[in-house]
N, C-alpha and C. Protein backbone atom coordinates (compact mmCIF):
# COMPACT_ATOMS: atom_id res chain seq x y z
N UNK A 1 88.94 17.34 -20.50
CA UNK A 1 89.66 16.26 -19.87
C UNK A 1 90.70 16.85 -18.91
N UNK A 2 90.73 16.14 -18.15
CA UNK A 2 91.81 16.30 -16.70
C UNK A 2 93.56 16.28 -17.43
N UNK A 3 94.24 17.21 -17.09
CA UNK A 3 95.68 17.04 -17.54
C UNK A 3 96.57 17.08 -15.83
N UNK A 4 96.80 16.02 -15.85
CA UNK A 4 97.63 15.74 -14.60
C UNK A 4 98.84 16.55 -14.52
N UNK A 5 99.43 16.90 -13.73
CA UNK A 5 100.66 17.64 -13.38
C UNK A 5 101.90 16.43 -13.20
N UNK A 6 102.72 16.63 -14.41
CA UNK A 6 103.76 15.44 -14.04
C UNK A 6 104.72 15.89 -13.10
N UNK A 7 105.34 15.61 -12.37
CA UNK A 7 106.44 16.11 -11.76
C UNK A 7 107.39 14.81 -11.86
N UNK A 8 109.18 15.42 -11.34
CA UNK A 8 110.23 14.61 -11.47
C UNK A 8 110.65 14.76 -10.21
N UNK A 9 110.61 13.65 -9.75
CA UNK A 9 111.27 13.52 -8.19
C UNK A 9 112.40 12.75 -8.02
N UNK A 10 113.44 13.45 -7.28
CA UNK A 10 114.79 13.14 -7.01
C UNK A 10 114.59 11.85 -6.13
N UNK A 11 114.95 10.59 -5.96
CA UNK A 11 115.01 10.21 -4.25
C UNK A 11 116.29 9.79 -3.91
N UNK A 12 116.57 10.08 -2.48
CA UNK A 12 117.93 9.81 -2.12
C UNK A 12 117.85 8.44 -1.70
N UNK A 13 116.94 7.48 -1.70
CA UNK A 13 116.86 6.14 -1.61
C UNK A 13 116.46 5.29 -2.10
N UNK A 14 118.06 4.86 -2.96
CA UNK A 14 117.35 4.19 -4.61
C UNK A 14 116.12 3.05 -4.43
N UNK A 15 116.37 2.53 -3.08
CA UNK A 15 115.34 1.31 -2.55
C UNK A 15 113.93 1.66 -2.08
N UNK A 16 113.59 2.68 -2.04
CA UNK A 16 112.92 3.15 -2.20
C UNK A 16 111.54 4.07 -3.32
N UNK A 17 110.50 3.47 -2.99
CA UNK A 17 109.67 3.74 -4.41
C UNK A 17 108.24 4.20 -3.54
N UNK A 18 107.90 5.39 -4.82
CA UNK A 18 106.08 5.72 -4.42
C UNK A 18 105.38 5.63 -5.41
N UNK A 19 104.00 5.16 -5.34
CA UNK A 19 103.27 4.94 -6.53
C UNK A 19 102.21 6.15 -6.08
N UNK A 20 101.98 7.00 -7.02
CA UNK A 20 100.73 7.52 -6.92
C UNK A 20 99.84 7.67 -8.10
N UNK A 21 98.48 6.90 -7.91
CA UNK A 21 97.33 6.63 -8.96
C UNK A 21 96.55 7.44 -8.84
N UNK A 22 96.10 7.75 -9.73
CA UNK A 22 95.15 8.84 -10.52
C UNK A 22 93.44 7.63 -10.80
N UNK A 23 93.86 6.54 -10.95
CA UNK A 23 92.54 5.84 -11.22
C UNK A 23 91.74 4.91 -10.34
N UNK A 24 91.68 5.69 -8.85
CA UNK A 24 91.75 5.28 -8.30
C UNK A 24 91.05 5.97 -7.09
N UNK A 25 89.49 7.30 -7.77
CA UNK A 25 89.47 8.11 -6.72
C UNK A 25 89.05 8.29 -5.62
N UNK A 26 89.47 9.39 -4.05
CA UNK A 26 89.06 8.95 -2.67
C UNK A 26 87.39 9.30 -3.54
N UNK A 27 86.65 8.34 -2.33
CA UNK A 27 85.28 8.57 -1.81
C UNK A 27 84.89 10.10 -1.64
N UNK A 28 83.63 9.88 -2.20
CA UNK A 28 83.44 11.52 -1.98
C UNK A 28 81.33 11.48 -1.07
N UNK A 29 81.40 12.28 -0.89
CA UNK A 29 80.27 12.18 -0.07
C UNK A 29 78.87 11.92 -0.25
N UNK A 30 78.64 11.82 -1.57
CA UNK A 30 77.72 11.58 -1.99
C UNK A 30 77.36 9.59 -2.93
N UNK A 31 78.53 9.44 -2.99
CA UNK A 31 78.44 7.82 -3.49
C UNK A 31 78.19 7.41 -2.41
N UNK A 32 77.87 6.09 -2.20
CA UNK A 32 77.30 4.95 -1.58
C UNK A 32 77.60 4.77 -0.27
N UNK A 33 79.03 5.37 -0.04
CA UNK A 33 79.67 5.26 0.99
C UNK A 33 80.02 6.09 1.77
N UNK A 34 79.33 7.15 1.00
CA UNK A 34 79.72 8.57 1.44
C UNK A 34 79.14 9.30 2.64
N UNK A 35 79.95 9.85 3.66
CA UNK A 35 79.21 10.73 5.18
C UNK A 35 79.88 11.87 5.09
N UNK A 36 79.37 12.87 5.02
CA UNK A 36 79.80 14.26 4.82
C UNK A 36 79.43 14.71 6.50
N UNK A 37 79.99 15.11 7.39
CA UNK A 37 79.77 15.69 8.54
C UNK A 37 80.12 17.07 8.20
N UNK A 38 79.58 18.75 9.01
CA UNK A 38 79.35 19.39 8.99
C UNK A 38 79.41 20.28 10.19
N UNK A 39 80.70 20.77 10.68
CA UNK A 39 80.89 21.20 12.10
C UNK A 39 81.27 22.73 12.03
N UNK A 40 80.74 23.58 12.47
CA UNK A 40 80.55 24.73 12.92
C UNK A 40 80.19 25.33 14.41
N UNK A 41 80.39 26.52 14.61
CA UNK A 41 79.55 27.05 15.57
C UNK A 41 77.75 27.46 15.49
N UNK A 42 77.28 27.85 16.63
CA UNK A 42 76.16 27.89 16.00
C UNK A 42 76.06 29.50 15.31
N UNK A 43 74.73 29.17 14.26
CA UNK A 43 74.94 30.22 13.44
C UNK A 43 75.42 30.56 12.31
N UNK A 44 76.28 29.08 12.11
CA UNK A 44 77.00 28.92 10.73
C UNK A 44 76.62 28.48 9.84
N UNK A 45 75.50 28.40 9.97
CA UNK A 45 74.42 27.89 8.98
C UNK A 45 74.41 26.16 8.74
N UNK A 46 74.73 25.19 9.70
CA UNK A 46 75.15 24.06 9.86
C UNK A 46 73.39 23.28 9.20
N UNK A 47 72.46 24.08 10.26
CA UNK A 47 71.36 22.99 9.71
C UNK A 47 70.48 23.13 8.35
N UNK A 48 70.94 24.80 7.71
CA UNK A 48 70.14 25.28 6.82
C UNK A 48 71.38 24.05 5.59
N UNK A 49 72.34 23.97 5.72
CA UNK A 49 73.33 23.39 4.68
C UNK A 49 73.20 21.89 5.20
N UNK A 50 72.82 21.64 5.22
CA UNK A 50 72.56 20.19 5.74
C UNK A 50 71.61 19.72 5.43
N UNK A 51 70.29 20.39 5.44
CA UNK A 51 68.88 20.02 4.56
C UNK A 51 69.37 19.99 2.82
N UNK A 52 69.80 21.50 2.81
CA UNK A 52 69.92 22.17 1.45
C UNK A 52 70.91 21.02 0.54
N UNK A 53 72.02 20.41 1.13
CA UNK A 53 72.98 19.61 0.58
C UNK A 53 72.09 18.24 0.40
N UNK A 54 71.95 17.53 1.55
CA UNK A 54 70.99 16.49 1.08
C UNK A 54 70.22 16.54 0.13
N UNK A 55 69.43 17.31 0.35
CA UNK A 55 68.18 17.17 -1.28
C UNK A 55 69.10 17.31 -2.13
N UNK A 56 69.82 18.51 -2.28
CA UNK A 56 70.97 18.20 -3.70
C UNK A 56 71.47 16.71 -4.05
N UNK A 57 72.13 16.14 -2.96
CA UNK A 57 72.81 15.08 -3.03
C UNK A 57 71.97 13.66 -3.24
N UNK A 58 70.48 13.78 -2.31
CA UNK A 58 69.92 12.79 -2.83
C UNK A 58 70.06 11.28 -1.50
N UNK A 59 70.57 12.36 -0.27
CA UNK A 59 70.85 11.57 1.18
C UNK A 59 69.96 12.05 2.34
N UNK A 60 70.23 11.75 2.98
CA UNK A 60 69.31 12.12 4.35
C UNK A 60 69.84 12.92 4.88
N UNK A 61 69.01 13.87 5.89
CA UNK A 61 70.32 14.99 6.60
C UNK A 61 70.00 14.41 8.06
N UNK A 62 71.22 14.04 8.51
CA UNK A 62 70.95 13.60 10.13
C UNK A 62 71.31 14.62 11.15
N UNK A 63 71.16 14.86 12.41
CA UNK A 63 71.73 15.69 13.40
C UNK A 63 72.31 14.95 14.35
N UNK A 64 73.39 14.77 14.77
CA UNK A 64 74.00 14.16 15.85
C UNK A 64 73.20 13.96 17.12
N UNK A 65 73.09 13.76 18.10
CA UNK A 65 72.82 14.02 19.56
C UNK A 65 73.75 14.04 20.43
N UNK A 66 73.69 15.22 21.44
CA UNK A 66 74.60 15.31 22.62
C UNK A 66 75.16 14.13 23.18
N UNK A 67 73.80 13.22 23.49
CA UNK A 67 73.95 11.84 24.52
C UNK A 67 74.06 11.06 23.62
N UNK A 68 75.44 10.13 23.74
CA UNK A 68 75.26 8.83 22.53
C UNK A 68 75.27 9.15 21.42
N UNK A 69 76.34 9.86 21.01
CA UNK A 69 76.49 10.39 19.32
C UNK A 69 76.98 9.52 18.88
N UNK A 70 78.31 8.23 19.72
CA UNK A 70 78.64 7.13 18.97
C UNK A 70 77.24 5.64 18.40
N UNK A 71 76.68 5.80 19.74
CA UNK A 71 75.44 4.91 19.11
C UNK A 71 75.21 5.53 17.60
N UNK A 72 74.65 6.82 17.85
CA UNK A 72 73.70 7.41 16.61
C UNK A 72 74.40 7.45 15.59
N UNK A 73 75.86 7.34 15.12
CA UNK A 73 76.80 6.95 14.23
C UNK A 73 76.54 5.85 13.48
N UNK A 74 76.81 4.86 14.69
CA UNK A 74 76.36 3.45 14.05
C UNK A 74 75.03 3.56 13.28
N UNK A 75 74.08 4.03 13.80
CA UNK A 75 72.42 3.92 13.01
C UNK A 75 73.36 4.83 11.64
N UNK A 76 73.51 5.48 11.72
CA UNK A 76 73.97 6.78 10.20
C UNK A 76 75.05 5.54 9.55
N UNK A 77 76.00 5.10 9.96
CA UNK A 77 76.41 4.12 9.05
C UNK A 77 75.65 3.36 8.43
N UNK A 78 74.86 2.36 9.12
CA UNK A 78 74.42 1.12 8.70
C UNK A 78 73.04 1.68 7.70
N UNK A 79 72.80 2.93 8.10
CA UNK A 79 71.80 4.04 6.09
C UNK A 79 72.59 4.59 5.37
N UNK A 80 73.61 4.15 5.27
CA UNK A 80 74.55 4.51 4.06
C UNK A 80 74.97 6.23 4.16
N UNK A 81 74.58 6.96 2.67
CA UNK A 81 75.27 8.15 2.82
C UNK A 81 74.39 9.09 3.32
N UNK A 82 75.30 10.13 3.74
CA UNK A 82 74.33 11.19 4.40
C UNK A 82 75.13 12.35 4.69
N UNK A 83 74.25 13.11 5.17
CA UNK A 83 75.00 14.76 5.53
C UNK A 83 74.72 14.75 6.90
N UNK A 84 75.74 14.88 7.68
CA UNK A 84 75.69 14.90 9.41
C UNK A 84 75.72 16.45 9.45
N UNK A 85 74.69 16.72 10.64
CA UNK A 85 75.67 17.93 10.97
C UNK A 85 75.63 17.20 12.84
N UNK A 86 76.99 18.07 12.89
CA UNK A 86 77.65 17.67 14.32
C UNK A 86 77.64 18.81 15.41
N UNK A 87 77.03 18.83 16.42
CA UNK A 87 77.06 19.69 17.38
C UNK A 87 78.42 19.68 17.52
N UNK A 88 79.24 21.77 17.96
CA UNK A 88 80.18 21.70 18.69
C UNK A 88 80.87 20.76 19.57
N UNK A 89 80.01 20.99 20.69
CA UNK A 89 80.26 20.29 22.16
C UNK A 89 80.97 19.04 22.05
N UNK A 90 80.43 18.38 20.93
CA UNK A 90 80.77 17.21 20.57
C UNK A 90 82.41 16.92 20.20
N UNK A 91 82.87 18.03 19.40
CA UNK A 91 84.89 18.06 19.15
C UNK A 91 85.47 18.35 20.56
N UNK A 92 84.80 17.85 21.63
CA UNK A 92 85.76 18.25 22.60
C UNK A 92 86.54 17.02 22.91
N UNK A 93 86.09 15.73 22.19
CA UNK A 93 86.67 14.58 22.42
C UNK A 93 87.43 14.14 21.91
N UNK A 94 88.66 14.07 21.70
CA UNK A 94 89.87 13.87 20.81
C UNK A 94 89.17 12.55 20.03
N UNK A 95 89.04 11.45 20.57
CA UNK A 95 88.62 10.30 19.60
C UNK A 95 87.33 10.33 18.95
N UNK A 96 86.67 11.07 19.87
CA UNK A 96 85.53 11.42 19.04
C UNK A 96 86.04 12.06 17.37
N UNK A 97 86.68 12.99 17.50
CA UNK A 97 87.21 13.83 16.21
C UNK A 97 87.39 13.01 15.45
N UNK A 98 88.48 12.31 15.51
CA UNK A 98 89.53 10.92 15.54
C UNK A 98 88.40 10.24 14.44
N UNK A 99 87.60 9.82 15.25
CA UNK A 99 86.28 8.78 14.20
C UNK A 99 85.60 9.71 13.33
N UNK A 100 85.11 10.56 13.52
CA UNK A 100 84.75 11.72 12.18
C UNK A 100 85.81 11.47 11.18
N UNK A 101 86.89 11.97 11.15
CA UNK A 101 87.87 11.61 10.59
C UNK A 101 88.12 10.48 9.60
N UNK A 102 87.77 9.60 10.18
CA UNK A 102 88.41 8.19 9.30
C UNK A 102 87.07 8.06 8.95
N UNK A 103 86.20 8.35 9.45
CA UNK A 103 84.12 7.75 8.80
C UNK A 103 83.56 8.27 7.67
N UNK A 104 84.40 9.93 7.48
CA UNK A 104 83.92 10.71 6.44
C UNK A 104 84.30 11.91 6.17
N UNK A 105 83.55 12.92 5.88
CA UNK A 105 85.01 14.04 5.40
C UNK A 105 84.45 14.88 5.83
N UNK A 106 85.39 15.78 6.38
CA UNK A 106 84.32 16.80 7.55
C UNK A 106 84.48 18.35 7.19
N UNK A 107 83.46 19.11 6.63
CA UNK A 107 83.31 19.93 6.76
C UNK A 107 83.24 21.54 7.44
N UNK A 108 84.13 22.15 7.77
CA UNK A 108 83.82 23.33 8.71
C UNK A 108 83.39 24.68 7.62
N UNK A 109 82.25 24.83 8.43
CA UNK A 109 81.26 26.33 7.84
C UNK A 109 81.94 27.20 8.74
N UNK A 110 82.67 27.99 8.12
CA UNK A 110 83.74 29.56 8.38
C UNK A 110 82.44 30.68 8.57
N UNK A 111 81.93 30.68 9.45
CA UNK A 111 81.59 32.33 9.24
C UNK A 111 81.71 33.14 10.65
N UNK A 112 82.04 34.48 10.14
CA UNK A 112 82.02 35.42 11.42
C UNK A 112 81.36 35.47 12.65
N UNK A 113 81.66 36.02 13.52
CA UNK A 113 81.26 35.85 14.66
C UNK A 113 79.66 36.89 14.32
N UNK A 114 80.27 37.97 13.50
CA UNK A 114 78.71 38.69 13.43
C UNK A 114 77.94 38.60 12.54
N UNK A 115 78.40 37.70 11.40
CA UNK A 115 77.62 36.68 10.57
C UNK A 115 76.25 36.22 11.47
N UNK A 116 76.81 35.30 11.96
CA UNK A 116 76.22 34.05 13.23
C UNK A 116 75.62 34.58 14.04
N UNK A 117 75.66 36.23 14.64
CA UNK A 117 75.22 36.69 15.35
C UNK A 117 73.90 37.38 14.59
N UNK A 118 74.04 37.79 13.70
CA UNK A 118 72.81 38.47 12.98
C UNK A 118 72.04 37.18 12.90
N UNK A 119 72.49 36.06 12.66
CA UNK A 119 71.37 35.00 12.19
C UNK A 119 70.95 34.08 13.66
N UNK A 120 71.26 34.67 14.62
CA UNK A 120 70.93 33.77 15.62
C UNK A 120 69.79 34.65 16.64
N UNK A 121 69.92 36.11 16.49
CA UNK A 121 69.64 37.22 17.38
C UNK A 121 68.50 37.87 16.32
N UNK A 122 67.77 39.02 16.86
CA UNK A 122 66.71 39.51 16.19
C UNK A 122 66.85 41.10 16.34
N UNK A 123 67.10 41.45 17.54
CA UNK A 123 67.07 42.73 18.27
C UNK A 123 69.06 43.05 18.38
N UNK A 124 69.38 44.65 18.47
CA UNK A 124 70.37 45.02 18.29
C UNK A 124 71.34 44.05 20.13
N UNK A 125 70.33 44.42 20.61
CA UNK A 125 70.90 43.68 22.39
C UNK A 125 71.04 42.38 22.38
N UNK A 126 70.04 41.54 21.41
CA UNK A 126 70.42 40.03 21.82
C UNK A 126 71.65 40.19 20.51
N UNK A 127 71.93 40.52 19.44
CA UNK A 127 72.98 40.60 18.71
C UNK A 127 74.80 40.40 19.26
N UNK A 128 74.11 41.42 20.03
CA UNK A 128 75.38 41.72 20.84
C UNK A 128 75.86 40.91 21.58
N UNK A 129 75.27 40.34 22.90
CA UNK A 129 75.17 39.38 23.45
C UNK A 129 75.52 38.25 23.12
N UNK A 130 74.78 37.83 21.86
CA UNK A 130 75.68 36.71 20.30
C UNK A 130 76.47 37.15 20.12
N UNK A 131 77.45 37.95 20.46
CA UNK A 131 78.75 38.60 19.93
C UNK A 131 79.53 37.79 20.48
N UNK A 132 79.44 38.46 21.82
CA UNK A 132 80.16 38.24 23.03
C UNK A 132 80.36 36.63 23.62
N UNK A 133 79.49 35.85 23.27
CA UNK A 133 79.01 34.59 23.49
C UNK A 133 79.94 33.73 22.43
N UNK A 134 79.32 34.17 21.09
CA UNK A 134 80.27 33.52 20.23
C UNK A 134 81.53 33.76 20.02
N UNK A 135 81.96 34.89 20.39
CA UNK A 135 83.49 34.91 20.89
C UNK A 135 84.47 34.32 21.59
N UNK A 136 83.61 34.21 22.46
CA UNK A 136 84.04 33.34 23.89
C UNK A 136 84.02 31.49 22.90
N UNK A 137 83.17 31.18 22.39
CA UNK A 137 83.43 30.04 21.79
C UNK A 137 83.94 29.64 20.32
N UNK A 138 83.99 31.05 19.62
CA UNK A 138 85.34 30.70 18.88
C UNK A 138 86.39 30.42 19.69
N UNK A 139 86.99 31.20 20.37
CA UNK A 139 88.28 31.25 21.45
C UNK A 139 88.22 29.66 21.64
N UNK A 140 87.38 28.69 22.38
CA UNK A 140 87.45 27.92 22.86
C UNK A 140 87.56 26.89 21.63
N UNK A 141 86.58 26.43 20.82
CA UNK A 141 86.31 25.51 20.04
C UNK A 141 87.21 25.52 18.90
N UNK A 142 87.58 26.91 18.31
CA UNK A 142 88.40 26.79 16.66
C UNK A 142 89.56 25.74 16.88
N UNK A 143 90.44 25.84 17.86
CA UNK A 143 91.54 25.13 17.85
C UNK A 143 91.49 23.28 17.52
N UNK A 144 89.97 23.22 18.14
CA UNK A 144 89.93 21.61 18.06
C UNK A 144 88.56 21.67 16.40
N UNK A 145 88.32 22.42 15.60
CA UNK A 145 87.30 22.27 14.89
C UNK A 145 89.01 22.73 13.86
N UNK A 146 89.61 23.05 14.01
CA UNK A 146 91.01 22.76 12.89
C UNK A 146 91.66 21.69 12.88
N UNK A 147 91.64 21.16 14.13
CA UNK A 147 92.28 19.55 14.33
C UNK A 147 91.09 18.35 13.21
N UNK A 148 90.28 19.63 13.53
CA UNK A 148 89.10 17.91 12.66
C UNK A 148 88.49 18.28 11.34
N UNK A 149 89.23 19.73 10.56
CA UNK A 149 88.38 19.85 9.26
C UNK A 149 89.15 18.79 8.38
N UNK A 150 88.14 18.73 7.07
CA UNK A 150 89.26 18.53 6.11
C UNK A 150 89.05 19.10 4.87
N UNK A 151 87.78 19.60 5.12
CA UNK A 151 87.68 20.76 3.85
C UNK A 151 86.92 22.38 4.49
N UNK A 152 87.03 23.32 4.10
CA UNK A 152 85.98 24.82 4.82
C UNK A 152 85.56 25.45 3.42
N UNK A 153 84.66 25.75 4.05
CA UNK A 153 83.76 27.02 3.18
C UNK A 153 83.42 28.04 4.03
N UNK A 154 83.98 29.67 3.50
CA UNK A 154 83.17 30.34 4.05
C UNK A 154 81.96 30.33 4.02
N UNK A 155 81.25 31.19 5.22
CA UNK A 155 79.82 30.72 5.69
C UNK A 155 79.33 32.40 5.61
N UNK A 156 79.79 33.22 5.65
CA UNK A 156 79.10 34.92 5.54
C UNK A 156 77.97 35.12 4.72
N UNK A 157 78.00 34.44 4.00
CA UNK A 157 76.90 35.26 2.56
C UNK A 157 75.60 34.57 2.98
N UNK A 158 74.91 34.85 2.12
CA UNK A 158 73.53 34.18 2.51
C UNK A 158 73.64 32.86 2.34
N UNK A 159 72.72 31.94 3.41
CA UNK A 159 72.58 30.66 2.68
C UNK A 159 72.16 29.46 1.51
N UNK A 160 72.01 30.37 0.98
CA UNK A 160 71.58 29.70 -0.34
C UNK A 160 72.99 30.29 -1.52
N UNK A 161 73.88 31.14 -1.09
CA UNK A 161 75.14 31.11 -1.82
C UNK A 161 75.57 30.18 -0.92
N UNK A 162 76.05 29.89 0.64
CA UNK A 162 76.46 29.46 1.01
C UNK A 162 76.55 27.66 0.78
N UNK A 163 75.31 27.45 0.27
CA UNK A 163 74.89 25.88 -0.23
C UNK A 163 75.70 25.81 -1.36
N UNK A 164 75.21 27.07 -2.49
CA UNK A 164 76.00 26.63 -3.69
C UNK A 164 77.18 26.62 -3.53
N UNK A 165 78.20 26.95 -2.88
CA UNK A 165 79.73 27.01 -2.52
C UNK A 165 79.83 25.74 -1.93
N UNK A 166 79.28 25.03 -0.84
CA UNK A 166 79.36 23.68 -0.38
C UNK A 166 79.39 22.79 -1.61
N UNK A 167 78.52 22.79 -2.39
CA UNK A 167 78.01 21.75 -3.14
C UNK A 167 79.34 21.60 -4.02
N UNK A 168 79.77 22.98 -4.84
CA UNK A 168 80.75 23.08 -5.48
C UNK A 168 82.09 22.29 -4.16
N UNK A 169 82.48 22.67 -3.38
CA UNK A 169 83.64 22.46 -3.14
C UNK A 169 83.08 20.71 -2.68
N UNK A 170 82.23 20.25 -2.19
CA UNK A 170 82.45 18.27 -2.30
C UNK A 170 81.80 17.89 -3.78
N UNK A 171 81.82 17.93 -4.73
CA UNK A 171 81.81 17.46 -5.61
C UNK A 171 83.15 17.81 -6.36
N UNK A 172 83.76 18.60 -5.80
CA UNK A 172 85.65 18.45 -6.71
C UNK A 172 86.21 17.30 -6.34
């Protein structure tokens, strides 16, 4: 059984009051209502954890689209729960983020630049190249893919640890 942490809080404004309930818990991604989105760079293993989570979960795995990702939202709402994964390109839109945000709980897959690069490249030259590339778009993208997480998992290890670490951290 769960043992709650009591704490004693001072307030300097006797007219003042907070209630906080325990029986009462947020939505989590897999009940009825649940949209787990999934934003990374590429390479972060976004679509292998996105199949892999669904079948766990028992939802559909959708992929955003470049053109009209708000249409394709609406269709992913109105089928209930699911595992999005979200193209980059896509957090460049403040309200775009904004609605991830309030729709469902968003995920960022953490992994290295040469993580992502081994799994995107084959040969030591295109590796590299994925280096340099994904560098250039960490630089660009992390700042607005921190504005919009609300939970991370590292992404380095293989993907099938990498699933079991997802799974564990949205079902807490």
């Amino acid at each position: 059984m769960t043992q709650f942490i009591r704490k004693d809080f001072q307030v300097d404004e006797p007219d003042k009051t907070a209630v906080i309930r325990h029986d009462a818990p947020a939505p989590r991604p897999w009940e009825p209502s649940g949209i787990l989105y999934l934003i990374g760079l590429p390479g972060s293993g976004k679509s292998a954890v996105a199949a892999g989570l669904a079948r766990e979960l028992g939802c559909p795995a959708r992929t955003l689209p470049l053109d009209d990702p708000d249409a394709a939202l609406e269709h992913i709402f109105a089928d209930g729960p699911a595992v999005v994964e979200v193209p980059y390109k896509l957090l460049l839109g403040e309200v775009f983020r904004q609605r991830l945000q309030s729709t469902g709980r968003v995920l960022y897959l953490m992994a290295s630049v040469e993580a992502m690069a081994q799994r995107l490249a084959t040969t030591p030259e295109e590796q590299e190249k994925a280096r340099e590339r994904l560098g250039r778009l960490r630089t660009a993208y992390e700042p607005l893919i921190m504005q919009t997480l609300q939970l991370m998992a590292p992404a380095d290890a293989p993907l099938d640890e990498v699933l079991a670490d997802v799974l564990e951290r949205v079902r807490m």
